[in-house]
C-alpha atoms as a PDB file:
ATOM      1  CA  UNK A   1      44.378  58.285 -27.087  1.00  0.00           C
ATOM      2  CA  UNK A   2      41.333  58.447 -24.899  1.00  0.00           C
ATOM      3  CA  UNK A   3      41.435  56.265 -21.530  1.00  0.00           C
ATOM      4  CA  UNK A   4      38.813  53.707 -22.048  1.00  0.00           C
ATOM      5  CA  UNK A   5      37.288  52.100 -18.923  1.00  0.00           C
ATOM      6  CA  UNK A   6      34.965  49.167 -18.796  1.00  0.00           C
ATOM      7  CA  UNK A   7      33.075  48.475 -15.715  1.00  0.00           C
ATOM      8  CA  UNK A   8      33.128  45.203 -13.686  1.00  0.00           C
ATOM      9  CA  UNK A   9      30.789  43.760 -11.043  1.00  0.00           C
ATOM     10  CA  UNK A  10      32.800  41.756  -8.699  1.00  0.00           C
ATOM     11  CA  UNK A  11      30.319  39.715  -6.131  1.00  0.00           C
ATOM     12  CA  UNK A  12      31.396  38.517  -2.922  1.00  0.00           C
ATOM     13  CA  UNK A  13      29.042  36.753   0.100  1.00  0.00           C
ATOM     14  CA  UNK A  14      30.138  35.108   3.361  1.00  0.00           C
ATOM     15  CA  UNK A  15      28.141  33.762   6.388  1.00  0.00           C
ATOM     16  CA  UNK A  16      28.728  34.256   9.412  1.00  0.00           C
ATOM     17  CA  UNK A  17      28.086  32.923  12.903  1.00  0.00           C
ATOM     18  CA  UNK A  18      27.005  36.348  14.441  1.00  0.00           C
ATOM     19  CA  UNK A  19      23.849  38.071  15.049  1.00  0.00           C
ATOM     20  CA  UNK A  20      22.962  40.733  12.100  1.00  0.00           C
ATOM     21  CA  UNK A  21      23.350  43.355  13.833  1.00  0.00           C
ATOM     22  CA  UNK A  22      26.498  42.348  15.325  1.00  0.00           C
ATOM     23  CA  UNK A  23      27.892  42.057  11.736  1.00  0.00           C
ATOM     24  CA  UNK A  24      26.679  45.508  10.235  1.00  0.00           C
ATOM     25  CA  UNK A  25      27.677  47.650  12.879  1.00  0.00           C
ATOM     26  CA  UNK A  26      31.436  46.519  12.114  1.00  0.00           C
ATOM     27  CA  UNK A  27      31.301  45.675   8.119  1.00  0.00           C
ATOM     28  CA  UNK A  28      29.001  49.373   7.898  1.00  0.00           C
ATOM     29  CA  UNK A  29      31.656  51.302   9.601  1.00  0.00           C
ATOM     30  CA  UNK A  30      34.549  51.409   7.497  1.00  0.00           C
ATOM     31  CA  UNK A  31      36.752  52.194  10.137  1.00  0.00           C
ATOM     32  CA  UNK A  32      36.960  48.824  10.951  1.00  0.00           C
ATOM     33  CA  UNK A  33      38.054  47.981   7.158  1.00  0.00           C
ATOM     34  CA  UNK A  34      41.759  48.183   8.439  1.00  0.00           C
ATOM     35  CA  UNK A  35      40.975  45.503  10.364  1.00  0.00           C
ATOM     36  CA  UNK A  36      40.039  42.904   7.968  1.00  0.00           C
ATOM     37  CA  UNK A  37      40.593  44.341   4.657  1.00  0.00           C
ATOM     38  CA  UNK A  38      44.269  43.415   3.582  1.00  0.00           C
ATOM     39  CA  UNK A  39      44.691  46.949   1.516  1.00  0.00           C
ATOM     40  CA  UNK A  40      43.662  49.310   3.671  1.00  0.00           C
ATOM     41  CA  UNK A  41      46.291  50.574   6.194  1.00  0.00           C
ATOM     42  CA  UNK A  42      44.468  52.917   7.931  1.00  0.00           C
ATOM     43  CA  UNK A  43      41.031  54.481   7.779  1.00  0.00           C
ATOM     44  CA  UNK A  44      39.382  57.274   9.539  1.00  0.00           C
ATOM     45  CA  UNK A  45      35.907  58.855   9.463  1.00  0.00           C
ATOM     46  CA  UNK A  46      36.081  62.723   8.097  1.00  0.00           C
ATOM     47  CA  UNK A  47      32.090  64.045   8.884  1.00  0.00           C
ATOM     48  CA  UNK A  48      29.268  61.865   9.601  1.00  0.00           C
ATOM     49  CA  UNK A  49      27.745  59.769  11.978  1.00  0.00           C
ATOM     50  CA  UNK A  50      28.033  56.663  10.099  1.00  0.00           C
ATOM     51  CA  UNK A  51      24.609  57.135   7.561  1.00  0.00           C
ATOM     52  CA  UNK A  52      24.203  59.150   4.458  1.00  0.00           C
ATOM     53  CA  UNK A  53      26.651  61.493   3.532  1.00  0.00           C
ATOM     54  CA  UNK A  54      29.388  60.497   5.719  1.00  0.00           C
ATOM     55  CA  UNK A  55      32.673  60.876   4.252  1.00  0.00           C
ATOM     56  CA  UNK A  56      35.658  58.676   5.086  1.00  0.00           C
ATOM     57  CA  UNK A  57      39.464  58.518   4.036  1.00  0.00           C
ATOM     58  CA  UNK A  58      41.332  55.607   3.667  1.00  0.00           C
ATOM     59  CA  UNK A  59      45.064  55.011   3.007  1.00  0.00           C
ATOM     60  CA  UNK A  60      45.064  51.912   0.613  1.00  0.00           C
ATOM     61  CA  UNK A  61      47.646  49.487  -1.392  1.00  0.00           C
ATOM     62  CA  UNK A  62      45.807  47.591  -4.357  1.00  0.00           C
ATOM     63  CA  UNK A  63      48.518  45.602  -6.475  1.00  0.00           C
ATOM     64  CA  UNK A  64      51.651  47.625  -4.251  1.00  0.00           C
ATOM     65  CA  UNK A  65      50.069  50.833  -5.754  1.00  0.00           C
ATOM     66  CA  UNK A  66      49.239  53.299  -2.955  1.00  0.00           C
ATOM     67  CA  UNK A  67      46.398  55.389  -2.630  1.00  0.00           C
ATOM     68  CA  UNK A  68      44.528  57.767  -0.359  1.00  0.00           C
ATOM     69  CA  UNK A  69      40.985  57.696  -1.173  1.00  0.00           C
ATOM     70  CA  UNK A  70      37.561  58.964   0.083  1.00  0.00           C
ATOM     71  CA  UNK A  71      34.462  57.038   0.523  1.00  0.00           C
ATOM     72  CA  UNK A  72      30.635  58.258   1.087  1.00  0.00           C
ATOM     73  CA  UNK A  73      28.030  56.577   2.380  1.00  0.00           C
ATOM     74  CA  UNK A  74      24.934  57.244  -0.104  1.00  0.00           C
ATOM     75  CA  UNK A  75      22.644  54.389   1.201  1.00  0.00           C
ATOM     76  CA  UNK A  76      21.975  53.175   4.660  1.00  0.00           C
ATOM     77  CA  UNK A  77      19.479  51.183   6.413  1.00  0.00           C
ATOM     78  CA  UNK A  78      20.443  49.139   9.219  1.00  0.00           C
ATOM     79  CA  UNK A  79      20.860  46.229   9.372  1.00  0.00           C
ATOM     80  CA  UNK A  80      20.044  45.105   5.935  1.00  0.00           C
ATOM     81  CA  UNK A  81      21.742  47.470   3.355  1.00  0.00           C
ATOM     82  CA  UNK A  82      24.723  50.252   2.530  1.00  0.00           C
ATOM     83  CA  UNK A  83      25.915  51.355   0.033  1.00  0.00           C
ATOM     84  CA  UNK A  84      29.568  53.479  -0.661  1.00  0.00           C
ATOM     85  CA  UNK A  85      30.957  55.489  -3.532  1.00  0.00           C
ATOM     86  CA  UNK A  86      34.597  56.564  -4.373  1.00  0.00           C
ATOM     87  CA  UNK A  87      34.580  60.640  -4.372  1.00  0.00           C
ATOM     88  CA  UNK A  88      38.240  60.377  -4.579  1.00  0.00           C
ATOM     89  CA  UNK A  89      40.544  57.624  -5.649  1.00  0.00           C
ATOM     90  CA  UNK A  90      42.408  55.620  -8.780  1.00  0.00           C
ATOM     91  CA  UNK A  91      39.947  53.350  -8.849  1.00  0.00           C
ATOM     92  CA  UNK A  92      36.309  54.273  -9.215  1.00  0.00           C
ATOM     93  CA  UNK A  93      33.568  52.334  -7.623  1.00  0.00           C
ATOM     94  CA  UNK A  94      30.532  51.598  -5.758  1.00  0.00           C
ATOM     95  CA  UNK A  95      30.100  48.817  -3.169  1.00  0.00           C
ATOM     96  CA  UNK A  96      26.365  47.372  -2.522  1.00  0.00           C
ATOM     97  CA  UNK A  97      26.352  45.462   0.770  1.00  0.00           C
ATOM     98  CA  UNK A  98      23.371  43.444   2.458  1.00  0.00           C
ATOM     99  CA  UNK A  99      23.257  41.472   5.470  1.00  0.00           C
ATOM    100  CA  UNK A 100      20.494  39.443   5.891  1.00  0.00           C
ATOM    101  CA  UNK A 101      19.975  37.284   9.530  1.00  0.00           C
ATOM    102  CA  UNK A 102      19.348  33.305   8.531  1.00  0.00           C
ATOM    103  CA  UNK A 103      18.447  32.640  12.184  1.00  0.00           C
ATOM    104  CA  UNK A 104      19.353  34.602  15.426  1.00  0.00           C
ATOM    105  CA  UNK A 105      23.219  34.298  15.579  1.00  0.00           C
ATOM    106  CA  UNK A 106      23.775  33.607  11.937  1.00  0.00           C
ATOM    107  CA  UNK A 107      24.403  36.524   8.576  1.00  0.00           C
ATOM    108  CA  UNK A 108      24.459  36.560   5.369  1.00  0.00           C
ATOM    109  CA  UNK A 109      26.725  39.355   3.952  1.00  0.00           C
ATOM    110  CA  UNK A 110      26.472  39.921   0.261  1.00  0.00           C
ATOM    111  CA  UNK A 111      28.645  42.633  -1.460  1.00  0.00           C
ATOM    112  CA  UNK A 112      28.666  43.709  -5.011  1.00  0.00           C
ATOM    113  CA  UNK A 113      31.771  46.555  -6.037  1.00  0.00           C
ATOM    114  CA  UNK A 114      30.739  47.999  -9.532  1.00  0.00           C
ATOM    115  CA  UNK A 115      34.645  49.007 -10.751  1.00  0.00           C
ATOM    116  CA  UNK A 116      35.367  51.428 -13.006  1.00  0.00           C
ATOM    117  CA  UNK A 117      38.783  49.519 -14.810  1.00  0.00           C
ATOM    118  CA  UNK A 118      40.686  53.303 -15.639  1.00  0.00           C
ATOM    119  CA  UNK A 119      44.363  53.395 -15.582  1.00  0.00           C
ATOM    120  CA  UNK A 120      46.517  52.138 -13.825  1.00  0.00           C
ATOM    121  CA  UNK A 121      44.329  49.463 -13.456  1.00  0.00           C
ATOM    122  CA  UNK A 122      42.948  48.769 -17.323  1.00  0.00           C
ATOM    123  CA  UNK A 123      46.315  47.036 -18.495  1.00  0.00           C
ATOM    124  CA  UNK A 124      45.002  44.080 -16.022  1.00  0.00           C
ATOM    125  CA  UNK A 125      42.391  43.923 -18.945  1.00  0.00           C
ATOM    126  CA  UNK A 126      40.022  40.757 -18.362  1.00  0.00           C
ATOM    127  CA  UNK A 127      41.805  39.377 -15.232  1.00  0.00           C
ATOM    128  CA  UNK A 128      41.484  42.534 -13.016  1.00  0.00           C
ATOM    129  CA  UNK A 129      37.553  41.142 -12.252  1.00  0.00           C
ATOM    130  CA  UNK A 130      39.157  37.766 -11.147  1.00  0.00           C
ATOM    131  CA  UNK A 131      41.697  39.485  -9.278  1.00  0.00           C
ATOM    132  CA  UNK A 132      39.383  41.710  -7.158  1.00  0.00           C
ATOM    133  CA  UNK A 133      37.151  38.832  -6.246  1.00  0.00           C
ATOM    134  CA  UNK A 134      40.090  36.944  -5.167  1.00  0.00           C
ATOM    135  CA  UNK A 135      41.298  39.352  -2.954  1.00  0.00           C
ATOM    136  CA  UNK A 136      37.815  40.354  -1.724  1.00  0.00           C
ATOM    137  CA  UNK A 137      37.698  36.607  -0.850  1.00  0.00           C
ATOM    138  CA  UNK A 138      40.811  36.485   0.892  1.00  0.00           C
ATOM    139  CA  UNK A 139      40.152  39.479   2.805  1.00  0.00           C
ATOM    140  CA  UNK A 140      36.093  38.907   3.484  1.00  0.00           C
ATOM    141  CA  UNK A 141      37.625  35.118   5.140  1.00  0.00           C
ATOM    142  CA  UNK A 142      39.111  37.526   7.968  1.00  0.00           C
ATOM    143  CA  UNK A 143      35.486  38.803   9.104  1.00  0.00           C
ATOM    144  CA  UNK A 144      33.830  35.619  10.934  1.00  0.00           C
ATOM    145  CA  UNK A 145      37.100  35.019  12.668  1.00  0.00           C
ATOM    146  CA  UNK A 146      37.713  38.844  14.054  1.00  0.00           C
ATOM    147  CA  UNK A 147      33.697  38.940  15.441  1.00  0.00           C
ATOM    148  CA  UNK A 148      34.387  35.878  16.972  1.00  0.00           C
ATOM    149  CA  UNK A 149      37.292  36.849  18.821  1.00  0.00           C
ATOM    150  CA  UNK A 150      35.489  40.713  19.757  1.00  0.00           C
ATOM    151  CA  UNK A 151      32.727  38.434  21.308  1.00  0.00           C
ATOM    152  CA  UNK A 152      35.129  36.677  23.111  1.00  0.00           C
ATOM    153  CA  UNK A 153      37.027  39.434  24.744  1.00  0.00           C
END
């Protein structure tokens, strides 16, 4: 039997009290997703300076299944827009992000994953969309509170 796959768009926006440019420069460099991104255990830039075509890897745990995947940047325009694609992984997607500045030390960040439900992860069926946004929530929560302790150190 053929692996079916439907896709899912999983939205997620926070605000936060931090200058625009403040906030891409860590959400844009997914180096830092170890940081606030519960999965991800470590992550590490392969070629690249950061903009198109740069390639990370990161080691991830989504559901306690582990996974090493790799990440390029096909869109970049600081500090409004980025967006990512899976080259290697489990789970297929793309991730959309925009930050937009509502007033000199305050962002709106705005991401949009476009999932690709293959196995392992199509038995979820219907709940793996609410799953991933509930995590994404949970994890996103972490970002206002670990900018405002890097612009207090």
């Amino acid at each position: 039997m053929a692996d079916r796959s439907a896709t899912l768009r999983v939205p997620m926006r926070i605000v936060v009290d931090r200058p625009v440019e403040q906030v891409f420069a860590f959400l844009s460099d997914l180096r830092n997703d170890a940081k606030w991104w519960g999965g991800v255990r470590s992550a590490a830039r392969l070629s690249g300076d950061g903009g198109v075509g740069t390639v990370y890897e990161l080691d991830t745990v989504l559901l306690g299944v582990r996974d090493r995947i790799q990440l390029e940047v096909t869109a970049h325009e600081p500090p409004v827009r980025q967006s990512i694609r899976v080259r290697q992984g489990r789970l297929p997607y793309t991730a959309h992000y925009e930050w937009t500045s509502l007033s000199p030390d305050r962002t709106e960040f705005r991401l949009v994953a476009e999932v690709a439900a293959v196995r392992p992860w199509s038995w979820l069926g219907p709940l793996l969309s609410p799953v991933l946004s509930l995590l994404g929530w949970r994890y996103l929560r972490r970002v206002p509170r670990i900018l405002a302790g890097e612009a207090a150190g």
